[in-house]
C-alpha atoms as a PDB file:
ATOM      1  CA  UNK A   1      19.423  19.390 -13.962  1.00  0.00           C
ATOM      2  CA  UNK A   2      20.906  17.165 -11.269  1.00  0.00           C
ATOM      3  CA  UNK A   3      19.337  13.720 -10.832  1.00  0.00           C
ATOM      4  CA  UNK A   4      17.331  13.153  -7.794  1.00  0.00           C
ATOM      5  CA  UNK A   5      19.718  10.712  -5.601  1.00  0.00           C
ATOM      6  CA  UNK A   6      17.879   8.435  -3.625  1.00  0.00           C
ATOM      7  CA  UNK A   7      20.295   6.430  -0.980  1.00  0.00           C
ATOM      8  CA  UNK A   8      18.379   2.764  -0.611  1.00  0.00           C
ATOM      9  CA  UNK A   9      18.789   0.459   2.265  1.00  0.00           C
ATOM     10  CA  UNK A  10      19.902  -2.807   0.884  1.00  0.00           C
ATOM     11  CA  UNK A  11      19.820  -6.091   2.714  1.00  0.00           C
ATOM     12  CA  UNK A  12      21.064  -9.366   0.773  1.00  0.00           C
ATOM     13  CA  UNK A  13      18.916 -11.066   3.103  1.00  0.00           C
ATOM     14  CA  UNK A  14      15.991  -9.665   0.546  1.00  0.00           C
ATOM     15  CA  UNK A  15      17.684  -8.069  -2.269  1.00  0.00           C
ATOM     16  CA  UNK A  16      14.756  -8.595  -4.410  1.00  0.00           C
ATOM     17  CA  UNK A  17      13.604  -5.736  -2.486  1.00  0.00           C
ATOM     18  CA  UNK A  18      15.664  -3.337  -3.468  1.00  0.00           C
ATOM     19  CA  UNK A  19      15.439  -4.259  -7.111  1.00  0.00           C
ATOM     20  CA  UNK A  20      11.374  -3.956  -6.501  1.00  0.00           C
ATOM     21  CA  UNK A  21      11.377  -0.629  -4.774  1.00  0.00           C
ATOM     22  CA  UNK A  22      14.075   1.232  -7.466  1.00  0.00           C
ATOM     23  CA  UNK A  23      11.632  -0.633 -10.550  1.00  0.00           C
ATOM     24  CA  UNK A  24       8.339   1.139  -8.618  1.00  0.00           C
ATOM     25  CA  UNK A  25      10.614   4.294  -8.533  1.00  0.00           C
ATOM     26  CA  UNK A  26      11.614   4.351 -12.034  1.00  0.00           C
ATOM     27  CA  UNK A  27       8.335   3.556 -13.936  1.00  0.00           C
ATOM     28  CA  UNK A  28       6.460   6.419 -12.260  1.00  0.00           C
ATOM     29  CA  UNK A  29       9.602   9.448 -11.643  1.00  0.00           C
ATOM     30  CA  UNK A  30       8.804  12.441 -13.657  1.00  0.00           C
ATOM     31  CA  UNK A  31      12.396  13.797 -13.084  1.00  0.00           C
ATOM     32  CA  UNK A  32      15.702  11.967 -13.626  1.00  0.00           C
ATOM     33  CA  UNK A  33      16.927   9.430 -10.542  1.00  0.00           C
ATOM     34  CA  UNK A  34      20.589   7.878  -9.349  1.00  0.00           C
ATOM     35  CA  UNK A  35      20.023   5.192  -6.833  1.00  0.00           C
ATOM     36  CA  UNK A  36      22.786   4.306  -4.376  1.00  0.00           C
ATOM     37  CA  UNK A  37      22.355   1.201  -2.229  1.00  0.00           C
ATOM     38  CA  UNK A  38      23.634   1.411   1.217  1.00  0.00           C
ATOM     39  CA  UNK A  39      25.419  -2.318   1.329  1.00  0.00           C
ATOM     40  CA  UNK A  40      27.017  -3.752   4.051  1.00  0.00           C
ATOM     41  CA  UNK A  41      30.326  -4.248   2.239  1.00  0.00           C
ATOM     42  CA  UNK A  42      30.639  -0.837   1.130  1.00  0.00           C
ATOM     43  CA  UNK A  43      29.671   1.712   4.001  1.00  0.00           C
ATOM     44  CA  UNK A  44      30.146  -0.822   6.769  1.00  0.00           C
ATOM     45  CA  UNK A  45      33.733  -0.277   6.030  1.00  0.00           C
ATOM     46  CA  UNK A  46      33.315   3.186   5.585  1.00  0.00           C
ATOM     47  CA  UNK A  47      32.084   3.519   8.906  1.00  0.00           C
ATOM     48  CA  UNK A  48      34.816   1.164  10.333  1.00  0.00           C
ATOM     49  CA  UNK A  49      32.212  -0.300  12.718  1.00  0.00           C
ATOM     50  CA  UNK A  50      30.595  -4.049  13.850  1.00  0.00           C
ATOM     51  CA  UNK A  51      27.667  -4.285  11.772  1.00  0.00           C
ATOM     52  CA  UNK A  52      24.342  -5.024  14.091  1.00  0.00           C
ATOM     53  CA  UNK A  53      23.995  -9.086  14.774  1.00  0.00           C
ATOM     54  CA  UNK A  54      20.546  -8.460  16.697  1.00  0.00           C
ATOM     55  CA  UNK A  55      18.193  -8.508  13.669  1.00  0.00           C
ATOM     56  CA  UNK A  56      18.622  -5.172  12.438  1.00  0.00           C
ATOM     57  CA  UNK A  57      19.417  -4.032   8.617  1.00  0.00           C
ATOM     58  CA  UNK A  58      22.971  -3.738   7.917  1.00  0.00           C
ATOM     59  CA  UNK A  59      21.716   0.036   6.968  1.00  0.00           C
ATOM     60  CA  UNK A  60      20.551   0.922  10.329  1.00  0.00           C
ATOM     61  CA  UNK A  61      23.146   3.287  11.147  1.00  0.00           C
ATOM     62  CA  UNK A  62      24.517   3.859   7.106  1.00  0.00           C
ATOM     63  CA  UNK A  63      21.810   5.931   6.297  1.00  0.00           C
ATOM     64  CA  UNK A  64      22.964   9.181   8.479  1.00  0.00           C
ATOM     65  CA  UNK A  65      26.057   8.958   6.169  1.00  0.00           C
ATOM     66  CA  UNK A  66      23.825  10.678   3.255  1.00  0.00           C
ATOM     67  CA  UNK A  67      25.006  14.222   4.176  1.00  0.00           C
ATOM     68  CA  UNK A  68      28.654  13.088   4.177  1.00  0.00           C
ATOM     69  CA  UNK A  69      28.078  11.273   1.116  1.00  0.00           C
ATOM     70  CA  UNK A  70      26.448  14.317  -0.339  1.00  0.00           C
ATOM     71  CA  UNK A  71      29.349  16.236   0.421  1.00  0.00           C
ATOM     72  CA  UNK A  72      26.730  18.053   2.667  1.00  0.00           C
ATOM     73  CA  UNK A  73      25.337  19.870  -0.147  1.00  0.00           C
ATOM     74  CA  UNK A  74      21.829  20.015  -1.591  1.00  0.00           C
ATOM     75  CA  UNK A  75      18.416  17.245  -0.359  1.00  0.00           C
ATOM     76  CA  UNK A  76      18.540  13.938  -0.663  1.00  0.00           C
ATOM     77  CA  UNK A  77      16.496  10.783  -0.124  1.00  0.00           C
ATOM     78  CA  UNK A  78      16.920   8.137   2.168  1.00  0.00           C
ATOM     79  CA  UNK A  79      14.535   5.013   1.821  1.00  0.00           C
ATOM     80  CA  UNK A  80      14.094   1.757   3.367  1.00  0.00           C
ATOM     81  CA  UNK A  81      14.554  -1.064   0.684  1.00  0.00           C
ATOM     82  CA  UNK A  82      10.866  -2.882   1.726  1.00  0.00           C
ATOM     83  CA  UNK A  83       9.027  -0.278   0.064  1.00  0.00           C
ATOM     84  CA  UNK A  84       6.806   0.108  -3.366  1.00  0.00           C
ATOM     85  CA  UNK A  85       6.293   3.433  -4.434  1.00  0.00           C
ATOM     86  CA  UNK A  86       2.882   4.115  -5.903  1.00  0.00           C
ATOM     87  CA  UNK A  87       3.606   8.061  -6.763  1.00  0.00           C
ATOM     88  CA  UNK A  88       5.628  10.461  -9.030  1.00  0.00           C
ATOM     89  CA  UNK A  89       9.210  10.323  -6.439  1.00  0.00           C
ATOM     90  CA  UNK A  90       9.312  13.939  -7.780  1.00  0.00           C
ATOM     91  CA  UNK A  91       6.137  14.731  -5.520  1.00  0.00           C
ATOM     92  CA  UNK A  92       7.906  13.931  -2.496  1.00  0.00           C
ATOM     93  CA  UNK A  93      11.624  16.129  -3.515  1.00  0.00           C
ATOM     94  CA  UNK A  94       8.763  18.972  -3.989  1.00  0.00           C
ATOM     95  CA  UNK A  95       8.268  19.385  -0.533  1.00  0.00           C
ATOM     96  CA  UNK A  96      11.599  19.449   0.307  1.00  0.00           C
ATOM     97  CA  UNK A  97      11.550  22.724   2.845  1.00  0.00           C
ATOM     98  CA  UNK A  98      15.309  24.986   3.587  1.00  0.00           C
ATOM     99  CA  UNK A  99      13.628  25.227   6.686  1.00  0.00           C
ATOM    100  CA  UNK A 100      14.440  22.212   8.344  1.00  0.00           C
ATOM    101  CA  UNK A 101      17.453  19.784   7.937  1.00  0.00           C
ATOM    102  CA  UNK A 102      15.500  16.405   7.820  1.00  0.00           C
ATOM    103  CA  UNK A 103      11.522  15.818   6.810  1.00  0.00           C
ATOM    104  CA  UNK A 104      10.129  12.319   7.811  1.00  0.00           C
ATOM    105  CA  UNK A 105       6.349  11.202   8.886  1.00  0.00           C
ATOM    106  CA  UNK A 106       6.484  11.546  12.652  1.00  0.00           C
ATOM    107  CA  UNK A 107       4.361   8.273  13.100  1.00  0.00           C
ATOM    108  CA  UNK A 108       3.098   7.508  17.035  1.00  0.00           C
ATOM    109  CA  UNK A 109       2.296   4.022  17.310  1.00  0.00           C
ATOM    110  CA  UNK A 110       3.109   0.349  19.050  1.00  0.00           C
ATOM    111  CA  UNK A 111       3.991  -2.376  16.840  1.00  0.00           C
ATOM    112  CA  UNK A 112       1.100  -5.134  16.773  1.00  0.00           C
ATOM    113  CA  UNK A 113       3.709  -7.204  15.585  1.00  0.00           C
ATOM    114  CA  UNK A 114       6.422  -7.982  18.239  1.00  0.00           C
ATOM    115  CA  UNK A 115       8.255 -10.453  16.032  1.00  0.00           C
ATOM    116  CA  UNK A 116       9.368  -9.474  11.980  1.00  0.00           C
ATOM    117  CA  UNK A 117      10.925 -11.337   9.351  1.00  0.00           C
ATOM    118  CA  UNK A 118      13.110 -13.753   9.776  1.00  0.00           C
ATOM    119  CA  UNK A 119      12.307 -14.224  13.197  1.00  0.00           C
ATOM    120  CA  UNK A 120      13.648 -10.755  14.088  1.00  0.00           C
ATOM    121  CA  UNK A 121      12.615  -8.869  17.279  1.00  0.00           C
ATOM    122  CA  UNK A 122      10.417  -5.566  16.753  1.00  0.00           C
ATOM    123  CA  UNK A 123      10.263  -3.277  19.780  1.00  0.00           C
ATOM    124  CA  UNK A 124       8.752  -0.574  20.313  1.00  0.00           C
ATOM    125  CA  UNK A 125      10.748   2.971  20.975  1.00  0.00           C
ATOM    126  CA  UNK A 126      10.047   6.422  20.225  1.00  0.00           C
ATOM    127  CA  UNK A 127       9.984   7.936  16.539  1.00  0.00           C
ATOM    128  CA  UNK A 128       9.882   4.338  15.335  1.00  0.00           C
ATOM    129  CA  UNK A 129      10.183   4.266  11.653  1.00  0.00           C
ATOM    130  CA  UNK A 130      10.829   8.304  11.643  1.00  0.00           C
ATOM    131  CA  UNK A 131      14.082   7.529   9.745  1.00  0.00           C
ATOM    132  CA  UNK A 132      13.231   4.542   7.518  1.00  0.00           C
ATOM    133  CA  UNK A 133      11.979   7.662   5.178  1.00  0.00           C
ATOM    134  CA  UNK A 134      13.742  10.704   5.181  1.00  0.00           C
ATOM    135  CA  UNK A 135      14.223  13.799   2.938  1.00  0.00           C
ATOM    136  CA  UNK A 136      17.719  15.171   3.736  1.00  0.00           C
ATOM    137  CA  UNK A 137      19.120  18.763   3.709  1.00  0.00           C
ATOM    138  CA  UNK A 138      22.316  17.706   3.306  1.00  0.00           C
ATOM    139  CA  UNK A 139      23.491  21.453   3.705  1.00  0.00           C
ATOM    140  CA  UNK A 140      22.164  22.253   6.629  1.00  0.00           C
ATOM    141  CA  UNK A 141      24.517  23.166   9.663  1.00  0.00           C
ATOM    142  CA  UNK A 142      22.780  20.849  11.952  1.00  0.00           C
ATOM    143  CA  UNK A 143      23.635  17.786   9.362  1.00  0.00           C
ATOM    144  CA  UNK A 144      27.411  18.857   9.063  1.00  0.00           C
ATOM    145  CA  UNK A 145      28.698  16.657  12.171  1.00  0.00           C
ATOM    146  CA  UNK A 146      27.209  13.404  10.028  1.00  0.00           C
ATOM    147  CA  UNK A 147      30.440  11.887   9.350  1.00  0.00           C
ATOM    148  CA  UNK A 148      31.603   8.402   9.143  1.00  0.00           C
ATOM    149  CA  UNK A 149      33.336   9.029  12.232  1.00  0.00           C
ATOM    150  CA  UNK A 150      30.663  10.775  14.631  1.00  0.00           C
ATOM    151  CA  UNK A 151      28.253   8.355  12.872  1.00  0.00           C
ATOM    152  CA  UNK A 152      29.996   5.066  14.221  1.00  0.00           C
ATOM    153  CA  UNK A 153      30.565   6.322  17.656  1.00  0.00           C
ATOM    154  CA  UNK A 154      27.057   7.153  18.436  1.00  0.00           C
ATOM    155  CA  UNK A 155      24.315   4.664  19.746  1.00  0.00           C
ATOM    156  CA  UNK A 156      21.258   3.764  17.383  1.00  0.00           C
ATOM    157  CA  UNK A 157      18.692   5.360  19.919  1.00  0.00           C
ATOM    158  CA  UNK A 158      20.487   8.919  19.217  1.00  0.00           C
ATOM    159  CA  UNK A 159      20.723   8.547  15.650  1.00  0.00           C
ATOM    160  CA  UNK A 160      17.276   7.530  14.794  1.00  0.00           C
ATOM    161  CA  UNK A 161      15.608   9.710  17.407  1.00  0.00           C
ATOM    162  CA  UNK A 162      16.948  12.376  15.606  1.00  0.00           C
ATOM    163  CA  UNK A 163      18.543  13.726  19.053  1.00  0.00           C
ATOM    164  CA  UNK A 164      20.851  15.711  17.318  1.00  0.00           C
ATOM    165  CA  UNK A 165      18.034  17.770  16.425  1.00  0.00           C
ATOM    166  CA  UNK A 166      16.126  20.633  17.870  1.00  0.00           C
ATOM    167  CA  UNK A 167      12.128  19.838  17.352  1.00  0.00           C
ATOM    168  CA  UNK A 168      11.569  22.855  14.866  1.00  0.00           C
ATOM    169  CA  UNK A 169      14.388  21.328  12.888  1.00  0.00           C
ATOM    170  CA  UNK A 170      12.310  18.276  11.834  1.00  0.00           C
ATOM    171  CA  UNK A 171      10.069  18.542   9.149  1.00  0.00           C
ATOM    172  CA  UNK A 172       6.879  16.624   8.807  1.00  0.00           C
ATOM    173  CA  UNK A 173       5.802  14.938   5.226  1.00  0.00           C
ATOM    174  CA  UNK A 174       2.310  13.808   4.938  1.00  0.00           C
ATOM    175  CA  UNK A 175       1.414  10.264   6.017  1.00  0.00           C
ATOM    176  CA  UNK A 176       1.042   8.831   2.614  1.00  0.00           C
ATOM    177  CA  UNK A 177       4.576   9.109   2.267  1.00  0.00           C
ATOM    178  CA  UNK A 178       5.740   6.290   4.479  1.00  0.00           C
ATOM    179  CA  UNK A 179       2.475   4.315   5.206  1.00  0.00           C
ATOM    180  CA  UNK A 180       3.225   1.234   8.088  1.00  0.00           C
ATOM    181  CA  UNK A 181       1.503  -1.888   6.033  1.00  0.00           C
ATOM    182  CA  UNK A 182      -0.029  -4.518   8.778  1.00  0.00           C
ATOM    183  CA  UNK A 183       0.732  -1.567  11.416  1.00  0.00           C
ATOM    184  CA  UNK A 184      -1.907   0.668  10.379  1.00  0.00           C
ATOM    185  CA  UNK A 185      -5.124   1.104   8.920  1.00  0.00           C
ATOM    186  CA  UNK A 186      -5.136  -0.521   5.255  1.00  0.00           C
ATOM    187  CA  UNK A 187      -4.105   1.572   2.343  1.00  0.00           C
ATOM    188  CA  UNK A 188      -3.041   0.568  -1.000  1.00  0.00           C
ATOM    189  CA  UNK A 189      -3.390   3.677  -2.304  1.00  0.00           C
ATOM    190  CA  UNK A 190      -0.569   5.211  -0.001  1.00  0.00           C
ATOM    191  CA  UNK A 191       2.199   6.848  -1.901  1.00  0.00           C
ATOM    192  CA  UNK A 192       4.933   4.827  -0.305  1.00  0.00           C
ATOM    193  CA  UNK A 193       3.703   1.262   1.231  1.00  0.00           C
ATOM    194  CA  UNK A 194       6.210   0.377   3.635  1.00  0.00           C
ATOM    195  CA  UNK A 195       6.722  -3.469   4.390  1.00  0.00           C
ATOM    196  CA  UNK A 196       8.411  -3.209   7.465  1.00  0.00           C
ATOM    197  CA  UNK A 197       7.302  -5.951   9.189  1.00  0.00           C
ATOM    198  CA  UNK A 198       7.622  -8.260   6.522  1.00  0.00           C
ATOM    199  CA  UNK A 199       8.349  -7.683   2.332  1.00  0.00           C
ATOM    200  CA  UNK A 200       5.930 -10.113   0.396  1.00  0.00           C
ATOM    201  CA  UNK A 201       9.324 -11.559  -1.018  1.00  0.00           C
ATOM    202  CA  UNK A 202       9.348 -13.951   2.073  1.00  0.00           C
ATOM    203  CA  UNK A 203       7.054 -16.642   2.337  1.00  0.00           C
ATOM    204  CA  UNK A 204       4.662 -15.661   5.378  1.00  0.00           C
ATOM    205  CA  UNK A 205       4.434 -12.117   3.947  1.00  0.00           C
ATOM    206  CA  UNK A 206       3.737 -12.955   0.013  1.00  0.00           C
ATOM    207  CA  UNK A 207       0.142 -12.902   0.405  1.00  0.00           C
ATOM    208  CA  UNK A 208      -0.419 -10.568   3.355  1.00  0.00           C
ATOM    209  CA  UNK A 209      -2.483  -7.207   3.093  1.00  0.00           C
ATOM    210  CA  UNK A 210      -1.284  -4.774   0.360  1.00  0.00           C
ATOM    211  CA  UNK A 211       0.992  -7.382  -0.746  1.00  0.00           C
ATOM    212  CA  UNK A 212      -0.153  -7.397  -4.658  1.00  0.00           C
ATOM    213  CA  UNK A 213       1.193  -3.711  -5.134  1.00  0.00           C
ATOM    214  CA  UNK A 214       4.760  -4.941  -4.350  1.00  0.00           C
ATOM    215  CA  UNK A 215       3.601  -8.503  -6.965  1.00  0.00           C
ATOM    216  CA  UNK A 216       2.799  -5.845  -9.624  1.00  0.00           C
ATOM    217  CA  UNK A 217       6.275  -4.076  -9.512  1.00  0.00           C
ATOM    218  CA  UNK A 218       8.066  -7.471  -8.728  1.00  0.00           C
ATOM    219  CA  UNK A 219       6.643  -8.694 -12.134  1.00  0.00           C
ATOM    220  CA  UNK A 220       7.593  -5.404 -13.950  1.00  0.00           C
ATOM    221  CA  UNK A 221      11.157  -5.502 -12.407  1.00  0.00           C
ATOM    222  CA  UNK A 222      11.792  -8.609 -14.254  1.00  0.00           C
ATOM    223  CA  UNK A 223       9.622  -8.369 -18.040  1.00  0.00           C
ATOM    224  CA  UNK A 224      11.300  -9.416 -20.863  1.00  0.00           C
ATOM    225  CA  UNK A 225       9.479  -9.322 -23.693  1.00  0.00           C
ATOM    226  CA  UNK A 226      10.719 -12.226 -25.074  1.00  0.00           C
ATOM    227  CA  UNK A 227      10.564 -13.592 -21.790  1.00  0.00           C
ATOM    228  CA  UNK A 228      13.436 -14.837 -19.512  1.00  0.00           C
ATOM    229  CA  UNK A 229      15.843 -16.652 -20.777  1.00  0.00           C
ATOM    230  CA  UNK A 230      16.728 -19.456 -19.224  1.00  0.00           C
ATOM    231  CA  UNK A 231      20.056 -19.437 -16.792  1.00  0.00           C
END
């Protein structure tokens, strides 16, 4: 049995996310899991291109790469690191479908928050957060232009619009899976909470709503025991 490879965005602007998400992840998977974090350093030269300077992750455009990194073969997940997972990760890699070549939650919304951490803009555009969760078929034919190459050449509207894409290709995963905390109705009991306007790691986020989820695993990730020693 092959672990279940789940590709992570990580930004060191909050790497205590990352660490949070894979600990919420790990404490509830029913089924072996490899994490792979999608830093700057390593798939930013991959993709031989200028890494984003207008706010955005440095994973904006790295997670397409998960089909080339797959070596286009089998499904995949691709996750936004300002997430807690609340459910068995082999739940979601269940619904995976040959059907289509990516599965995402097809939210329709506007952003009531124009502004996100760090002082980072937040527009609206269409399929907003479509591909902050995604469960790739790396195999499928539509997915086998994703190359570092193609990737890097191609604007940010195409890739995360999924233009590549014919709609019958797109599969949709319920809502629980990628649940928009302070953009939609409250939820704590949402499979995936997704932070995306702001992880409760920074400090005008650590106490907003559905923030003590992400507390919870934040404590977990670092027990000791014996406590922490000091460094």
């Amino acid at each position: 049995m092959k672990p279940l490879t789940i590709y992570v965005g990580f930004d060191q602007r909050e790497a205590v996310a990352y660490h949070v998400f894979c600990q919420s992840v790990l404490e509830r998977s029913s089924v072996p899991v490899a994490f792979v974090p999608l830093a700057a350093n390593a798939v930013g030269r991959m993709m031989r291109r200028e890494l984003p300077h207008d706010g955005s992750n440095a994973f904006t455009y790295s997670r397409f790469l998960v089909p080339h990194l797959q070596d286009h073969e089998g499904w995949a997940v691709f996750a936004d690191g300002d997430m807690v997972c609340n459910n068995d990760i082999a739940e979601l890699a269940a619904l995976a479908d040959d059907r289509y070549a990516v599965m995402v939650v097809p939210h329709e919304y506007r952003t009531k928050h124009p502004v996100k951490y760090l002082g980072s803009p937040n527009p609206d555009y269409p399929r907003k957060n479509w591909s902050s969760l995604v469960l790739w078929n790396c195999s499928h034919p539509s997915n086998a232009w994703l190359t570092p190459a193609e990737v890097a050449r191609r604007p940010g509207s195409f890739l995360h619009r999924f233009q590549w894409l014919d709609a019958d290709e797109i599969g949709t995963l319920p809502a629980t899976w990628n649940h928009l905390v302070l953009e939609q109705e409250r939820d704590d009991d949402a499979a995936i909470l997704h932070f995306t306007v702001g992880s409760p790691c920074f400090r005008e986020y650590a106490n907003c709503e559905s923030a003590e989820p992400w507390h919870r695993a934040y404590r977990r990730a670092i027990h000791c025991e014996q406590g922490l020693a000091p460094c």
